[in-house]
Protein backbone atom coordinates (compact mmCIF):
# COMPACT_ATOMS: atom_id res chain seq x y z
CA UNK A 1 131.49 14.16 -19.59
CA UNK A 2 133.71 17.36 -20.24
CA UNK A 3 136.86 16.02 -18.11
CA UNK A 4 136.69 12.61 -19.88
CA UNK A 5 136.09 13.76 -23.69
CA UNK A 6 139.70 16.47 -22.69
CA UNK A 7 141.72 13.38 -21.21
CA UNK A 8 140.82 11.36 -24.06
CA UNK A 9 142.01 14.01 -26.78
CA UNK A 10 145.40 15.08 -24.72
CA UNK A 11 146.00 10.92 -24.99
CA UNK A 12 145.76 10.94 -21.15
CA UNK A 13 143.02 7.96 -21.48
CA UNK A 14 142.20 5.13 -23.87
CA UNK A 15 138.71 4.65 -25.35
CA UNK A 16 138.70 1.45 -22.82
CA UNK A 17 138.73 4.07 -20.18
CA UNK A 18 135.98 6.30 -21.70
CA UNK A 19 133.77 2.92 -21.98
CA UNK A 20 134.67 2.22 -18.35
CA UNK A 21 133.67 5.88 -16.88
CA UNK A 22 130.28 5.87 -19.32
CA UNK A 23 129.56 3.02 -17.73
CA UNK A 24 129.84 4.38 -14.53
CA UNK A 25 127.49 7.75 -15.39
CA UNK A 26 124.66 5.56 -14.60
CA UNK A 27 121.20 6.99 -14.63
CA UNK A 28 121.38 6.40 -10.73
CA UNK A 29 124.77 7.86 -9.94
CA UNK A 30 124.34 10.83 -12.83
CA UNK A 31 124.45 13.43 -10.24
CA UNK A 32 127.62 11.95 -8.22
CA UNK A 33 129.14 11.46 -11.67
CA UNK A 34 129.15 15.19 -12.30
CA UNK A 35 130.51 16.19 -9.02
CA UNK A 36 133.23 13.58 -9.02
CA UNK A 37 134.22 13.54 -13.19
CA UNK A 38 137.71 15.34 -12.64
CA UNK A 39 138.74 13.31 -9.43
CA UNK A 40 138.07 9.89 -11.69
CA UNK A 41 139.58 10.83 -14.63
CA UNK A 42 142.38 12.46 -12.59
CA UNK A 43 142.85 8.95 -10.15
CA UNK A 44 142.62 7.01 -13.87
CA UNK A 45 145.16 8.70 -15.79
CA UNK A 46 148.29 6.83 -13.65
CA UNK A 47 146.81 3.78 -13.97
CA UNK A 48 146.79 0.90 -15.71
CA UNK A 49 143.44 -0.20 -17.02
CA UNK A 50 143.12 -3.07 -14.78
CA UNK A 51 143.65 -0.61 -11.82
CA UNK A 52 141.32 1.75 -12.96
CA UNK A 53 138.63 -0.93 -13.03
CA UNK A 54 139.12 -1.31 -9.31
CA UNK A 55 139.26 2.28 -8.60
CA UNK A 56 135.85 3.15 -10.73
CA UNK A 57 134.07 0.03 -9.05
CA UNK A 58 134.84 1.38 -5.64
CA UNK A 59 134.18 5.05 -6.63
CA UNK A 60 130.46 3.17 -7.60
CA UNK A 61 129.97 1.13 -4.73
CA UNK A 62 130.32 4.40 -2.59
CA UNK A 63 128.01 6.38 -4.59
CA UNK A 64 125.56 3.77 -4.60
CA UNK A 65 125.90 1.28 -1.73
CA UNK A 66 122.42 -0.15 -2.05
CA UNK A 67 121.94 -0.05 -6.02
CA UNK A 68 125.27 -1.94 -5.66
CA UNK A 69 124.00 -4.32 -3.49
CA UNK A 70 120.92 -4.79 -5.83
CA UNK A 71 122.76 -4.83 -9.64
CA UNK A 72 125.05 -7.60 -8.07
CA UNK A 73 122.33 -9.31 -6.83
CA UNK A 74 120.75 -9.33 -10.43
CA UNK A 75 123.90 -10.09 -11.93
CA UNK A 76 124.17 -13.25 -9.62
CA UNK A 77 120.13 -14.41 -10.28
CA UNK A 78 121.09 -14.49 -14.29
CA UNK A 79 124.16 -17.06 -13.88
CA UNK A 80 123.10 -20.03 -16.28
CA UNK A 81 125.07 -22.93 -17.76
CA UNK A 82 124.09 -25.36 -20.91
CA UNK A 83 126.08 -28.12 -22.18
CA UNK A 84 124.55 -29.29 -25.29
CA UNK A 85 125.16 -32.34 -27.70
CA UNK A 86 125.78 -31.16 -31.30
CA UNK A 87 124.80 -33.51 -34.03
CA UNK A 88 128.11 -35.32 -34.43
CA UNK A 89 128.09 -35.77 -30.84
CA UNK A 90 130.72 -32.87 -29.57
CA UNK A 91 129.05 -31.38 -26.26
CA UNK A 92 128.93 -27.32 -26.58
CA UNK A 93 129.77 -25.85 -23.06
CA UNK A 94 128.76 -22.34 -22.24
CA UNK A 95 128.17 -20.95 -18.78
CA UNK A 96 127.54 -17.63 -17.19
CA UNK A 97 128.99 -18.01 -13.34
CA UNK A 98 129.13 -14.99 -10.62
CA UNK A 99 131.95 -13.83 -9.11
CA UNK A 100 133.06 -15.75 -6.11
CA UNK A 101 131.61 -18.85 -7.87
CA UNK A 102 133.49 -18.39 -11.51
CA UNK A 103 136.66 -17.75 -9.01
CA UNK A 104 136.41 -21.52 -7.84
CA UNK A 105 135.45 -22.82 -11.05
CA UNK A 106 138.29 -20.63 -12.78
CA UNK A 107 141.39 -21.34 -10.14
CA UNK A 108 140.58 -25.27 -10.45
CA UNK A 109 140.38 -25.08 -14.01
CA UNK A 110 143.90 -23.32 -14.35
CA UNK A 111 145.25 -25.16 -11.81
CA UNK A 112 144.75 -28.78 -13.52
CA UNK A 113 145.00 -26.90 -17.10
CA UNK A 114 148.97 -25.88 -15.39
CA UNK A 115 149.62 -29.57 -14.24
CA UNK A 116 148.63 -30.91 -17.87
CA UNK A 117 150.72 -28.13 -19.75
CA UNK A 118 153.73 -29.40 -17.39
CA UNK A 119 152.87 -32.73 -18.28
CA UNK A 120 153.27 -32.16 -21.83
CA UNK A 121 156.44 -30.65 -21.79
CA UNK A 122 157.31 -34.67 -22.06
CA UNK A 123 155.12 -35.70 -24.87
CA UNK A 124 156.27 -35.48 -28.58
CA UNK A 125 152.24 -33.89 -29.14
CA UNK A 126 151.67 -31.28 -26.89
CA UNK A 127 148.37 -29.98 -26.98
CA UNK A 128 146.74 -26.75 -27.21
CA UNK A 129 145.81 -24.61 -24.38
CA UNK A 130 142.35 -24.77 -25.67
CA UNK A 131 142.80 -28.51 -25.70
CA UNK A 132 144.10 -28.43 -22.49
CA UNK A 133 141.73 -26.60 -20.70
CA UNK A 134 139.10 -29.11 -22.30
CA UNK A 135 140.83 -31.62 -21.02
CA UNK A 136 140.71 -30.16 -17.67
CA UNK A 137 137.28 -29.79 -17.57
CA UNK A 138 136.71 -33.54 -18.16
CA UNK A 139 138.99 -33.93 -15.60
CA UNK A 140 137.49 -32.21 -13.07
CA UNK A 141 134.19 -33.97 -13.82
CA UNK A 142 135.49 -37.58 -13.59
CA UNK A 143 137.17 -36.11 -9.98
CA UNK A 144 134.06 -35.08 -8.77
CA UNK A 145 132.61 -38.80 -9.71
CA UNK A 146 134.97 -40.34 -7.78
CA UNK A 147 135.39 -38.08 -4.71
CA UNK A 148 134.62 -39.75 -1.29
CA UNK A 149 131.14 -38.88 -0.37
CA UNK A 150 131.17 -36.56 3.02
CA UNK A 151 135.29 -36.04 1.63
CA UNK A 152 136.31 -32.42 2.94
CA UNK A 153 134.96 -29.67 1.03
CA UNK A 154 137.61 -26.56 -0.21
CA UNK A 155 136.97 -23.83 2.04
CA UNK A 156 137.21 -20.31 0.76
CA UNK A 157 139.25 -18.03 2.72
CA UNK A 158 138.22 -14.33 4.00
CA UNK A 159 141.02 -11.89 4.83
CA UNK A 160 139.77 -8.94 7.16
CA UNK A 161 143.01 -5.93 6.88
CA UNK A 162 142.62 -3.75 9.71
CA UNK A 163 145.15 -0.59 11.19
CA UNK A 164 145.51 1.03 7.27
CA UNK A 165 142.47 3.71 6.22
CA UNK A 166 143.21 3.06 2.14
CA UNK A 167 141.96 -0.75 3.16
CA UNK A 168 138.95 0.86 4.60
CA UNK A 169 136.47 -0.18 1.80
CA UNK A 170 138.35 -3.16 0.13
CA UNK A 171 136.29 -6.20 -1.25
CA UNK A 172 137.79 -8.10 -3.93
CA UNK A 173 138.59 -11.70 -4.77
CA UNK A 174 142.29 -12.71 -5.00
CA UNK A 175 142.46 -12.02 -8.57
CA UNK A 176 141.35 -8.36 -7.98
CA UNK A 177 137.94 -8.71 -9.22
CA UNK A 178 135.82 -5.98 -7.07
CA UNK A 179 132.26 -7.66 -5.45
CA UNK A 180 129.89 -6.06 -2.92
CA UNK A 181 130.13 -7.49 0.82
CA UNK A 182 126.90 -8.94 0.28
CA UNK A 183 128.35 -10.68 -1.95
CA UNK A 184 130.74 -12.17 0.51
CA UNK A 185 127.69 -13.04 3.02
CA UNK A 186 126.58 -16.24 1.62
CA UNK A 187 129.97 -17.75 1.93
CA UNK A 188 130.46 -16.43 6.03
CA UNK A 189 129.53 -19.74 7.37
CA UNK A 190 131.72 -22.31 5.18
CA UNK A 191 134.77 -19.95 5.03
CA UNK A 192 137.81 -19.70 6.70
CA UNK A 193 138.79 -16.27 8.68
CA UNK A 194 141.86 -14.61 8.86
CA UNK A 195 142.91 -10.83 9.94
CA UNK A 196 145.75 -9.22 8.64
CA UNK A 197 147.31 -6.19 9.97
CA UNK A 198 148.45 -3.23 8.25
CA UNK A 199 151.54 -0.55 9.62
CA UNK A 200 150.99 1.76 6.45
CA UNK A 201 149.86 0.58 3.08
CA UNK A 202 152.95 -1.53 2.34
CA UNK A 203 154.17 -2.85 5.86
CA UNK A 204 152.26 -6.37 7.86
CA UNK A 205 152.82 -6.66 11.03
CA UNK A 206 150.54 -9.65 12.21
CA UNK A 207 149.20 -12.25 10.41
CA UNK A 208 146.75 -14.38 12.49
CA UNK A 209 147.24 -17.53 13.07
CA UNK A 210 143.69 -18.86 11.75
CA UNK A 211 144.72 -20.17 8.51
CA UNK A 212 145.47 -23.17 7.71
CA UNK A 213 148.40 -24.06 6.48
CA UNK A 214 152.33 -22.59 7.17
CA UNK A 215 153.45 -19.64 6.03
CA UNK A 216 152.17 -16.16 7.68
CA UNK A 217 155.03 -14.60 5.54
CA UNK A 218 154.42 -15.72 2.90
CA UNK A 219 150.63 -14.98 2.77
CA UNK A 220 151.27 -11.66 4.28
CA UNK A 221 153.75 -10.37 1.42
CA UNK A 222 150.35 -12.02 -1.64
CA UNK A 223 148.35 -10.10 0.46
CA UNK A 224 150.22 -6.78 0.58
CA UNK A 225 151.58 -6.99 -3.14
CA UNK A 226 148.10 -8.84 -4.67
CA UNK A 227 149.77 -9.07 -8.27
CA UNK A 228 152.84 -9.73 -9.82
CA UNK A 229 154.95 -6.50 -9.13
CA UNK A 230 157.49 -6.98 -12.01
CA UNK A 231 157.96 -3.09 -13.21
CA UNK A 232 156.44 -4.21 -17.04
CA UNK A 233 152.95 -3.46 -15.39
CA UNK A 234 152.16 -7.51 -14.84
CA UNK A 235 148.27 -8.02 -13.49
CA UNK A 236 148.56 -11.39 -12.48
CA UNK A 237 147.32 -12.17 -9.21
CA UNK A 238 149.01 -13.39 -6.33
CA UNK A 239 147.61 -17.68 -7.02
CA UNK A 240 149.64 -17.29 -10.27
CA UNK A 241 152.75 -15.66 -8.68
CA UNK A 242 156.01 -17.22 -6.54
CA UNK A 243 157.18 -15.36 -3.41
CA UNK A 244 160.81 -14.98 -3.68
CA UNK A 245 163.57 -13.52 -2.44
CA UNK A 246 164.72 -9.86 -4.05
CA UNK A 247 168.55 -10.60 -3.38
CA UNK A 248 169.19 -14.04 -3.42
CA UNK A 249 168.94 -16.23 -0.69
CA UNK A 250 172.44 -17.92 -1.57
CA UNK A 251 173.61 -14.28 -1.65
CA UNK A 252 172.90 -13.54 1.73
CA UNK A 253 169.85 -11.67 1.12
CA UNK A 254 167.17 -12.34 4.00
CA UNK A 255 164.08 -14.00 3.96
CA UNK A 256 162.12 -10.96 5.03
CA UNK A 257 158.95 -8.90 4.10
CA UNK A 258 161.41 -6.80 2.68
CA UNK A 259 163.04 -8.85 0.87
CA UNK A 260 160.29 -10.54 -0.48
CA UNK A 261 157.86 -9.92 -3.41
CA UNK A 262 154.97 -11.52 -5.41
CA UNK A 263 156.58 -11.97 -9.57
CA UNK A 264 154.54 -14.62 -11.72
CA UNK A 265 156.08 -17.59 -13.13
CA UNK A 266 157.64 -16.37 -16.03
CA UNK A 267 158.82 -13.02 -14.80
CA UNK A 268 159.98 -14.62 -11.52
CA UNK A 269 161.85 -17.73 -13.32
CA UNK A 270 162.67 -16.44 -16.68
CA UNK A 271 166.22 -15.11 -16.17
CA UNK A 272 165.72 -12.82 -19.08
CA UNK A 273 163.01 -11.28 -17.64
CA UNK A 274 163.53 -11.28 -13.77
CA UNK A 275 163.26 -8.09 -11.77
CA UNK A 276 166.66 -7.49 -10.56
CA UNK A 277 165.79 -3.68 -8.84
CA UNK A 278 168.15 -2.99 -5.70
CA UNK A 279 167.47 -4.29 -2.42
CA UNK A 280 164.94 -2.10 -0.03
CA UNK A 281 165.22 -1.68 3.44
CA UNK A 282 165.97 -4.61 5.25
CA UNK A 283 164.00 -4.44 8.40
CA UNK A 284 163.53 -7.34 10.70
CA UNK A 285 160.09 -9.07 10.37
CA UNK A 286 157.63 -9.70 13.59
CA UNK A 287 157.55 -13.00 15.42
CA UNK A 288 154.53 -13.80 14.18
CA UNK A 289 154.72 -12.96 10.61
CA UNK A 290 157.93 -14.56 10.30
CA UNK A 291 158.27 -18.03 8.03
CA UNK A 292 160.06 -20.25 6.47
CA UNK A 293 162.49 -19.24 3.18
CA UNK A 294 160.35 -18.86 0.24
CA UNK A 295 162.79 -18.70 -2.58
């Protein structure tokens, strides 16, 4: 790995990056790796590390479709979970989930862990977010005991994005974590379907109307920004994030695609840290991607 040993003594990559590419160079994909070294650590060297996790996964899955296919299928056959009762009667939880699975388990859990830190923000004894998140999974049992039986079921959603060639090979959950599309097959018949349509790699200009709930804008703008787009380099993905407006609403800024980005709670509402960058184009939205004012 000539190319990657260089970057990594010019400071061009971290050690996390020279785990991530040896991990790529593969007994299977040893021959690929050597023809493709300099593009990778070339694409890597922009990016942050998150980003180059992405870009290395894909680089795999294209190398490799079927040995893919396989190691996630592997991956998926070892997912395990134990809760066991210590001696003084504390239960130790530990689970191994795969991907699409862990993301349900993971977005519930932060979701009732968020409503119980906002509920503490009363109480003269907050707890810990390790207490909280405890707390959330007993929750989330004791809902499960008491949902109505035959009750509607969640529903994951699948975005197709057509008309943009960089989309050509995406497959990720919503937090950016890359799967295989067989992956995704399982889930086909219980899911809900949506297409999104790309002008470029930064303009929608439909949003179908399959979804539901309201707001085509609104899911149009998580799906073309995916994470929080403050310029400090912020990974969180779009389910953590508000969609609000880049010049104010009350300022007569309008509630556009252009005007519009994805900034996570604290960036977005933290008036010390908000984004305040100048307002882009303003370009009038599409009938049907248009919605109501998100900020």
């Amino acid at each position: 790995m000539p190319h990657t040993a260089a970057a990594l003594a010019n400071g061009d990559v971290s050690p996390d990056h020279v785990d991530l590419l040896t991990r790529a160079n593969d007994n299977g994909r040893r021959a690929q790796f050597g023809e493709h070294e300099e593009l990778l650590v070339r694409l890597c060297k922009p990016l942050r590390f998150a980003e180059a996790v992405k870009t290395v996964e894909y680089w795999r899955q294209q190398a490799d479709a079927a040995g893919c296919e396989d190691e996630a299928q592997r991956r998926d056959a070892g997912r395990h979970a134990t809760a066991a009762v210590t001696l003084d009667g504390m239960v130790d939880v530990q689970a191994w989930l795969d991907p699409v699975g862990g993301a349900a388990f993971k977005n519930e859990l932060d979701r009732l862990e968020r409503q119980l830190y906002l509920a503490d923000k009363k109480s003269i004894s907050p707890r810990t977010v390790t207490q909280r998140r405890a707390d959330a999974m007993v929750e989330m049992a004791i809902r499960s005991r008491t949902a109505r039986p035959g009750g509607l079921r969640p529903r994951p959603l699948i975005t197709f994005l057509v008309g943009c060639d960089s989309f050509a090979r995406v497959c990720e959950l919503a937090a950016g974590t890359v799967i295989t599309p067989g992956q995704i097959v399982p889930h086909l018949a219980d899911a809900d379907i949506e297409t999104i349509m790309f002008d470029g790699p930064e303009r929608v200009i439909s949003v179908s109307r399959r979804r539901r709930f309201t707001g085509a804008l609104r899911r149009a703008i998580e799906v073309r920004d995916r994470h929080c787009q403050h310029p400090s380099g912020c990974d969180e993905p779009a389910d953590g994030c508000d969609v609000d407006h880049i010049v104010p609403y009350t300022d007569g800024g309008p509630t556009s695609q252009d005007n519009g980005r994805l900034e996570c709670r604290p960036h977005n509402r933290d008036r010390a840290k908000h984004d305040r960058r100048p307002d882009p184009s303003n370009r009038d939205e599409p009938p049907d991607a248009r919605g109501p004012p998100s900020g």
